[in-house]
Protein backbone atom coordinates (compact mmCIF):
# COMPACT_ATOMS: atom_id res chain seq x y z
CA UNK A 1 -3.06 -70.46 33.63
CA UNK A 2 -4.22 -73.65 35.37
CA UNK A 3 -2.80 -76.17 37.90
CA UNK A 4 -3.62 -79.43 36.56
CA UNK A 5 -3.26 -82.49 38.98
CA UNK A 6 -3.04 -86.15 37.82
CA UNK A 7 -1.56 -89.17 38.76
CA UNK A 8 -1.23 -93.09 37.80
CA UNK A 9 -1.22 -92.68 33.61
CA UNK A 10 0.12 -95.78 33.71
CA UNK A 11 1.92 -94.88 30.21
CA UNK A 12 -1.50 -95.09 29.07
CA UNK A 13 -0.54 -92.39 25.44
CA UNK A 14 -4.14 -92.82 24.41
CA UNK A 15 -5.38 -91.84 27.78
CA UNK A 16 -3.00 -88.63 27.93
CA UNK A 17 -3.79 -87.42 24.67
CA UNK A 18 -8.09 -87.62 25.69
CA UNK A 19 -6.86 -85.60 28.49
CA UNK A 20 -4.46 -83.50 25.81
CA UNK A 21 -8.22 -82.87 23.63
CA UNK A 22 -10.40 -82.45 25.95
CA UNK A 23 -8.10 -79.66 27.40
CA UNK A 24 -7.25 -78.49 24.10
CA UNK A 25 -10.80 -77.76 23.27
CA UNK A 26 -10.97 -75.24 26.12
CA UNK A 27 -7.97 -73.41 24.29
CA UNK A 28 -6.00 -73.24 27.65
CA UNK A 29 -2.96 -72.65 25.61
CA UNK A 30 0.18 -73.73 27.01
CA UNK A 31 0.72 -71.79 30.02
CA UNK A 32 -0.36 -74.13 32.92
CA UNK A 33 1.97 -76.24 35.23
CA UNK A 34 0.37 -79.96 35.84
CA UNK A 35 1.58 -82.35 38.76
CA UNK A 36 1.62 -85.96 38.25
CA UNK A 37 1.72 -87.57 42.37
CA UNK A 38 3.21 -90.80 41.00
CA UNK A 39 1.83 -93.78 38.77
CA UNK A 40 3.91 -92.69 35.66
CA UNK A 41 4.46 -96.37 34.56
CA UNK A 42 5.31 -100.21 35.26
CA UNK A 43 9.74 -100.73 36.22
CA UNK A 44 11.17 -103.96 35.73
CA UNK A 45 14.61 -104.05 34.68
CA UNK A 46 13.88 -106.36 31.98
CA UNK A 47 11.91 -103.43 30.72
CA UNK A 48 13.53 -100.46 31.43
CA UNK A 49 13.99 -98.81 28.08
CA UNK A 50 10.40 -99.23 26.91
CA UNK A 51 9.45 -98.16 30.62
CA UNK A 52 11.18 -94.41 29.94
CA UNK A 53 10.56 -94.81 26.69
CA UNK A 54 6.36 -94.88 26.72
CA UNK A 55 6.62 -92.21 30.27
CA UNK A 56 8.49 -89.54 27.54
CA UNK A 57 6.31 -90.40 24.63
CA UNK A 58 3.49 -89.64 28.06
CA UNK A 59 4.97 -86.20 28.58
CA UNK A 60 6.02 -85.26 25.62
CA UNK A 61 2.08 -84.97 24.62
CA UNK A 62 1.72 -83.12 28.47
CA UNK A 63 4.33 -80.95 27.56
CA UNK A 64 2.24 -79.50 24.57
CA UNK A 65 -0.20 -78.13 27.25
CA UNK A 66 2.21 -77.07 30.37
CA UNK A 67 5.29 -75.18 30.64
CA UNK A 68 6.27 -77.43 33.58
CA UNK A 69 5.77 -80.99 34.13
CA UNK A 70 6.67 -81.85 38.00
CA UNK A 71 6.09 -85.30 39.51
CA UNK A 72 7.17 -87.75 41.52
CA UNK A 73 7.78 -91.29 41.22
CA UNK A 74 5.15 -94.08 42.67
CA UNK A 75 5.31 -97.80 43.96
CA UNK A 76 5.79 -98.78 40.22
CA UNK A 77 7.75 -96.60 39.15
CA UNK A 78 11.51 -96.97 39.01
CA UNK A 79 13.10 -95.83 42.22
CA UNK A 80 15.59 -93.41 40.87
CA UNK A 81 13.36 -92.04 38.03
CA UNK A 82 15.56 -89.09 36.20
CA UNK A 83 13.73 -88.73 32.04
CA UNK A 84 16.48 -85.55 31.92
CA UNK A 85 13.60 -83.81 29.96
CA UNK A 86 13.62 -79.78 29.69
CA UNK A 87 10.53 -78.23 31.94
CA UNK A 88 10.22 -81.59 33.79
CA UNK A 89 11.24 -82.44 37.68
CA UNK A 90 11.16 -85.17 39.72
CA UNK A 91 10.89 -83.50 43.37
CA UNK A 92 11.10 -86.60 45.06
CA UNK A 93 13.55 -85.48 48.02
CA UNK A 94 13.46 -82.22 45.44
CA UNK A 95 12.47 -79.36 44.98
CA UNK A 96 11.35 -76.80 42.62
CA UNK A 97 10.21 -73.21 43.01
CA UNK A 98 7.90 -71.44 39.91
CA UNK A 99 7.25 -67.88 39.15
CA UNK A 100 3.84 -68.34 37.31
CA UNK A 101 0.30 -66.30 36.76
CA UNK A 102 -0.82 -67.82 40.03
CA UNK A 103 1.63 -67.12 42.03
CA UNK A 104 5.31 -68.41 43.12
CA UNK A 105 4.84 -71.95 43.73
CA UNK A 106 7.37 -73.92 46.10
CA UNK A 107 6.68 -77.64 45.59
CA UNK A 108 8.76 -80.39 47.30
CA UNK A 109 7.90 -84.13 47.89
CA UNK A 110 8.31 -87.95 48.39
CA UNK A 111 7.86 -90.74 46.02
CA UNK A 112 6.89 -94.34 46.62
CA UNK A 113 4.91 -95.73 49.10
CA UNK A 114 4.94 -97.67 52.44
CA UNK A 115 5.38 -101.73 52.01
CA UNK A 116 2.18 -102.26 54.45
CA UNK A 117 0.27 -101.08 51.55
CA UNK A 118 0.82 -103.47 49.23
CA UNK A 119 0.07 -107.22 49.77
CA UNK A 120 2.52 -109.49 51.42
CA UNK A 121 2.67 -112.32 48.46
CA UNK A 122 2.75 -109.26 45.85
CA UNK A 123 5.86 -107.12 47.09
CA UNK A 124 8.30 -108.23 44.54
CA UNK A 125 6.23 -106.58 41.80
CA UNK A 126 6.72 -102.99 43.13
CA UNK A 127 9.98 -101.23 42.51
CA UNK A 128 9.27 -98.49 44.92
CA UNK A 129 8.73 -99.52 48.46
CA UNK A 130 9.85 -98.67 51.75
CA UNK A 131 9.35 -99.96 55.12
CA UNK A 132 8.16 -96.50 57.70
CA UNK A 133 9.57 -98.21 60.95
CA UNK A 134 13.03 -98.12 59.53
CA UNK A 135 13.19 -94.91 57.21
CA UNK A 136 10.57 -92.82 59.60
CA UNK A 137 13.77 -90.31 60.02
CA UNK A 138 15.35 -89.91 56.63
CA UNK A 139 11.38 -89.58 55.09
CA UNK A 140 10.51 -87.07 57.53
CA UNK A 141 14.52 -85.36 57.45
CA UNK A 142 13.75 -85.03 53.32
CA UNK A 143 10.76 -83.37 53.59
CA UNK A 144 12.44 -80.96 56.30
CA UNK A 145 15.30 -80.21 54.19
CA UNK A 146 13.19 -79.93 51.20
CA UNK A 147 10.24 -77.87 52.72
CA UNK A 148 13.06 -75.30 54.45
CA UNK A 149 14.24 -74.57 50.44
CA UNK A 150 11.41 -73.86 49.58
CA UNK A 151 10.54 -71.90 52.04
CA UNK A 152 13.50 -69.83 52.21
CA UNK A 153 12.53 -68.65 48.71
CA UNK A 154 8.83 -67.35 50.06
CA UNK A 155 6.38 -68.54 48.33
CA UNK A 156 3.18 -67.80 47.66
CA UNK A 157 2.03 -71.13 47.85
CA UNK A 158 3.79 -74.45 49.55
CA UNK A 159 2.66 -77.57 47.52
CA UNK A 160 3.76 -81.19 49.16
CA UNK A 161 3.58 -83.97 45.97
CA UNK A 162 3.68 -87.50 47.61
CA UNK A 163 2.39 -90.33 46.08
CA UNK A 164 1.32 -92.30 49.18
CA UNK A 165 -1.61 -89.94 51.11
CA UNK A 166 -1.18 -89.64 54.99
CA UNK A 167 -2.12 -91.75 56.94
CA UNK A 168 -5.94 -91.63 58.05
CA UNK A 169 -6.74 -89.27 54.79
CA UNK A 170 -8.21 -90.94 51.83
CA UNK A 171 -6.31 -94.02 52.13
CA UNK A 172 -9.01 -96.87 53.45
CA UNK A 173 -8.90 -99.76 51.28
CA UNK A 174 -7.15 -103.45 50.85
CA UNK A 175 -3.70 -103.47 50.47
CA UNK A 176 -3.05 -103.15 46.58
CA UNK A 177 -1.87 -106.39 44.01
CA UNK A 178 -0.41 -105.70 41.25
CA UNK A 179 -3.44 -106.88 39.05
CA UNK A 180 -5.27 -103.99 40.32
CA UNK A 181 -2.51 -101.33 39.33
CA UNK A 182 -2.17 -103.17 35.93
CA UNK A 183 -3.07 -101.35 32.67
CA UNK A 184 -2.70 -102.05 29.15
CA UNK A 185 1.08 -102.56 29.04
CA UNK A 186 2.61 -105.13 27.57
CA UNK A 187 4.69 -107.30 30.10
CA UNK A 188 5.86 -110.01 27.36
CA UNK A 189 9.43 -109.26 28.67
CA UNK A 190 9.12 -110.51 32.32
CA UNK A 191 5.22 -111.38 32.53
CA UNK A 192 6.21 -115.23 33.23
CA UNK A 193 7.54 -114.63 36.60
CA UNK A 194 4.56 -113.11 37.90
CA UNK A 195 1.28 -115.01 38.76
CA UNK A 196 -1.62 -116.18 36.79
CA UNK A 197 -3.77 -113.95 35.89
CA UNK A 198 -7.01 -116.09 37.36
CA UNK A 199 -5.44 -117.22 40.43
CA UNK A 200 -7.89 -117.45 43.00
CA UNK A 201 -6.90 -113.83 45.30
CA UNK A 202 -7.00 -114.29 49.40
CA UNK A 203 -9.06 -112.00 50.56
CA UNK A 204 -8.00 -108.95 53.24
CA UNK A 205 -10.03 -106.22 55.36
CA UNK A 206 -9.69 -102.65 54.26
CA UNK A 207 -6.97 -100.77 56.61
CA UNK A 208 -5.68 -97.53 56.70
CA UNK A 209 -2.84 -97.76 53.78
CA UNK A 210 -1.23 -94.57 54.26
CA UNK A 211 1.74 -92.80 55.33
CA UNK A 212 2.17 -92.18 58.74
CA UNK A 213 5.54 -89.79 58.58
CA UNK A 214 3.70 -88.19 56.25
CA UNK A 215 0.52 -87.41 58.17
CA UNK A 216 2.71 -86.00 60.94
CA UNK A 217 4.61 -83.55 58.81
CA UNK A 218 1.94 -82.10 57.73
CA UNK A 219 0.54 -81.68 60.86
CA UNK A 220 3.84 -80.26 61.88
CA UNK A 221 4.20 -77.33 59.03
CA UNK A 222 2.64 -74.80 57.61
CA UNK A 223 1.80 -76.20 53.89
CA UNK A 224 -0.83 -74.52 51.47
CA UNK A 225 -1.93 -77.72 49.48
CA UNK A 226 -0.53 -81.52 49.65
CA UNK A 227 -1.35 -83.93 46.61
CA UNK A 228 -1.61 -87.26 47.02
CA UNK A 229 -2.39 -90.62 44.92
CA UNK A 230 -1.98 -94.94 45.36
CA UNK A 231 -5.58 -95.88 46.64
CA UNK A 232 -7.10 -95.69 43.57
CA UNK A 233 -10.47 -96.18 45.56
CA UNK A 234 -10.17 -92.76 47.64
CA UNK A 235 -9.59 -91.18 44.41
CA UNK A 236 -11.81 -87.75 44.70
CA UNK A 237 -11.72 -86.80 47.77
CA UNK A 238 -10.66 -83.97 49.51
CA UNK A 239 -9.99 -82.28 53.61
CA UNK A 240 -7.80 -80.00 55.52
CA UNK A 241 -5.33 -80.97 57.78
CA UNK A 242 -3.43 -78.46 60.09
CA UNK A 243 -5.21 -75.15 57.37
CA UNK A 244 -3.63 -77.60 54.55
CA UNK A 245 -5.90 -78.20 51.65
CA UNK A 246 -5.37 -82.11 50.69
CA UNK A 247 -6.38 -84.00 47.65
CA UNK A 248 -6.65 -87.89 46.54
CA UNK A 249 -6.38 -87.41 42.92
CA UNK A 250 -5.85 -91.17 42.18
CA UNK A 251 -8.02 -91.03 38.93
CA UNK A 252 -6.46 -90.82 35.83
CA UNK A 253 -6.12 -94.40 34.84
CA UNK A 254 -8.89 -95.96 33.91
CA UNK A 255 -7.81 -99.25 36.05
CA UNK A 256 -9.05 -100.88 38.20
CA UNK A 257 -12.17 -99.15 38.50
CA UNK A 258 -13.04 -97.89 35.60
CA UNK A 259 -16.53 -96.60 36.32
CA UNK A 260 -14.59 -93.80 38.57
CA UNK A 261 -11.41 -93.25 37.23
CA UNK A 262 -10.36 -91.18 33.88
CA UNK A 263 -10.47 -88.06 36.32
CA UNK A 264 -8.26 -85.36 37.24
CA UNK A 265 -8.06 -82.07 39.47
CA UNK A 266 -7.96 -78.56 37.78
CA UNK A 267 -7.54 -75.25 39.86
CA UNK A 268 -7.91 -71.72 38.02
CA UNK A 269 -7.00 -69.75 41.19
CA UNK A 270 -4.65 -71.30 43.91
CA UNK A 271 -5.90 -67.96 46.20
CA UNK A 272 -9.55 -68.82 46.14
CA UNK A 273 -8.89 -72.27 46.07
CA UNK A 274 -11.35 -72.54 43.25
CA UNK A 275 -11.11 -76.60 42.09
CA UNK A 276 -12.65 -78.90 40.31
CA UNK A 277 -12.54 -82.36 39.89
CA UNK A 278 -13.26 -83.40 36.22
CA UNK A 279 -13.83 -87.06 33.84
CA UNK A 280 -12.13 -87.80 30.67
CA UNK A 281 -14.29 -89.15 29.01
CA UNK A 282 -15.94 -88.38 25.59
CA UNK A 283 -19.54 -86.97 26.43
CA UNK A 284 -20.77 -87.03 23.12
CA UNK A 285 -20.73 -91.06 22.56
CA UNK A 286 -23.89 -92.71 22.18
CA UNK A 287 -25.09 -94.87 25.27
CA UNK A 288 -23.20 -97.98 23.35
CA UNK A 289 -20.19 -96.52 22.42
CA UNK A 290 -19.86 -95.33 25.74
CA UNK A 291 -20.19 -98.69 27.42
CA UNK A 292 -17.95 -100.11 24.97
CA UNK A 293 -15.31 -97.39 25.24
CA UNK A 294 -15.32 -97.06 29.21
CA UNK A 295 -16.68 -99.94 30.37
């Protein structure tokens, strides 16, 4: 059994099933558990149906490779996202506590991300956004109420799945646009009332992006591992805070930078903490077909 750790597949099917193969060729069988921290598509009511519609065709292809599919939803994602698929859980202000090979696993988390992330003239293009000043004490309350379930059922392992990281981890960049969270998905629906694609961009500094109520819960409780996503460009990297093992796995898709992305986080042994991060990408390609696949 392996934890598997993802995020932002961007109902990217052809991306899943590379990551489907390339596990498949290991013969991992079935019995892993993979957390997705966010990313799972692109909301707009106009586009609801084929929004659920491509995440389940997404998971359905997971699901061939996991007994358990848990996840939370991410600034694009629609705020209240329930599939109501068997072995899959949103534990955004959730919960969910597994009896596996590795151990019992108590996972609880948060979805979205703060609106000081995201640029000012680009807000209306993220469905799942909240403003920290005002919800500082129903964020931090959730987490609370969630982490106390789980850990009333003693765990081996407490797992916090957010999508934004905490603040000061991993989270250095500009505030995001929607062009740079955009994938191949087809937006013929509702594309007119966003803004031309070659629409000269202002310019911002890089800033700290994430989550401040975040940070400080973790600093306040005991937590084995906390998964994270939303800067793309932090993607990788890894640190403990307060004996807490945290990860940026903001990888998967290949946008915007595709040159880093197509990665995910595999652990054989939660215990040992014995992690990898690895690259979907097709290794036996000529030079060409590689820069015409990936690049």
């Amino acid at each position: 059994m392996n934890l598997i750790v993802i995020s932002d597949i961007d109902e990217n099917l052809e991306l899943v099933q590379e990551l489907k193969e390339q596990l498949n060729s290991e013969k991992i069988g079935r019995d892993n558990i993979i957390l997705i921290a966010g990313g799972l598509g692109f909301y707009s009511p106009q586009r609801e149906k084929n929004y659920i519609d491509k995440i389940k065709y997404c998971l359905k292809e997971l699901l061939d490779i996991s007994s358990n599919i848990v996840y939370v939803n991410g600034d694009t994602d629609k705020r209240d996202l329930d599939l109501q698929m068997s072995s899959v859980t949103n534990v955004h202000k959730n919960h969910i506590v597994l009896n596996t090979s590795l151990g019992k696993m108590g996972i609880f988390g948060y979805g979205g991300a703060p609106n000081f992330s995201i640029r000012n003239d680009q807000l209306k293009y993220f469905s799942n956004l909240w403003n920290e000043k005002l919800m500082k004490d129903e964020i931090k309350s959730s987490l609370r109420i969630s982490y106390e379930k789980v850990r009333f059922s003693n765990p081996d392992f407490v797992i916090l799945l957010t999508h934004s990281p905490p603040y000061n981890f991993a989270d250095y960049s500009k505030e995001l646009s929607f062009d740079t969270s955009l994938s191949s998905v087809d937006f013929s629906e509702d594309r007119s009332n966003s803004e031309p694609r070659d629409k000269k961009r202002k310019s911002s500094n890089p800033k700290h992006l994430g989550s401040k109520t975040i940070s400080e819960f973790i600093r306040e409780y005991s937590l084995n591992f906390s998964f994270c996503s939303h800067v793309y460009k932090e993607g990788g990297k890894i640190t403990e805070i307060n004996n807490a093992l945290l990860f940026n796995v903001s990888h998967l898709s290949p946008m915007p930078y595709k040159t880093t992305g197509r990665k995910y986080l595999i652990i054989k042994n939660l215990g040992k903490k014995q992690f990898e991060f690895r690259s979907v990408t097709n290794k036996n390609l000529n030079f060409e077909e590689y820069i015409k696949k990936y690049l």
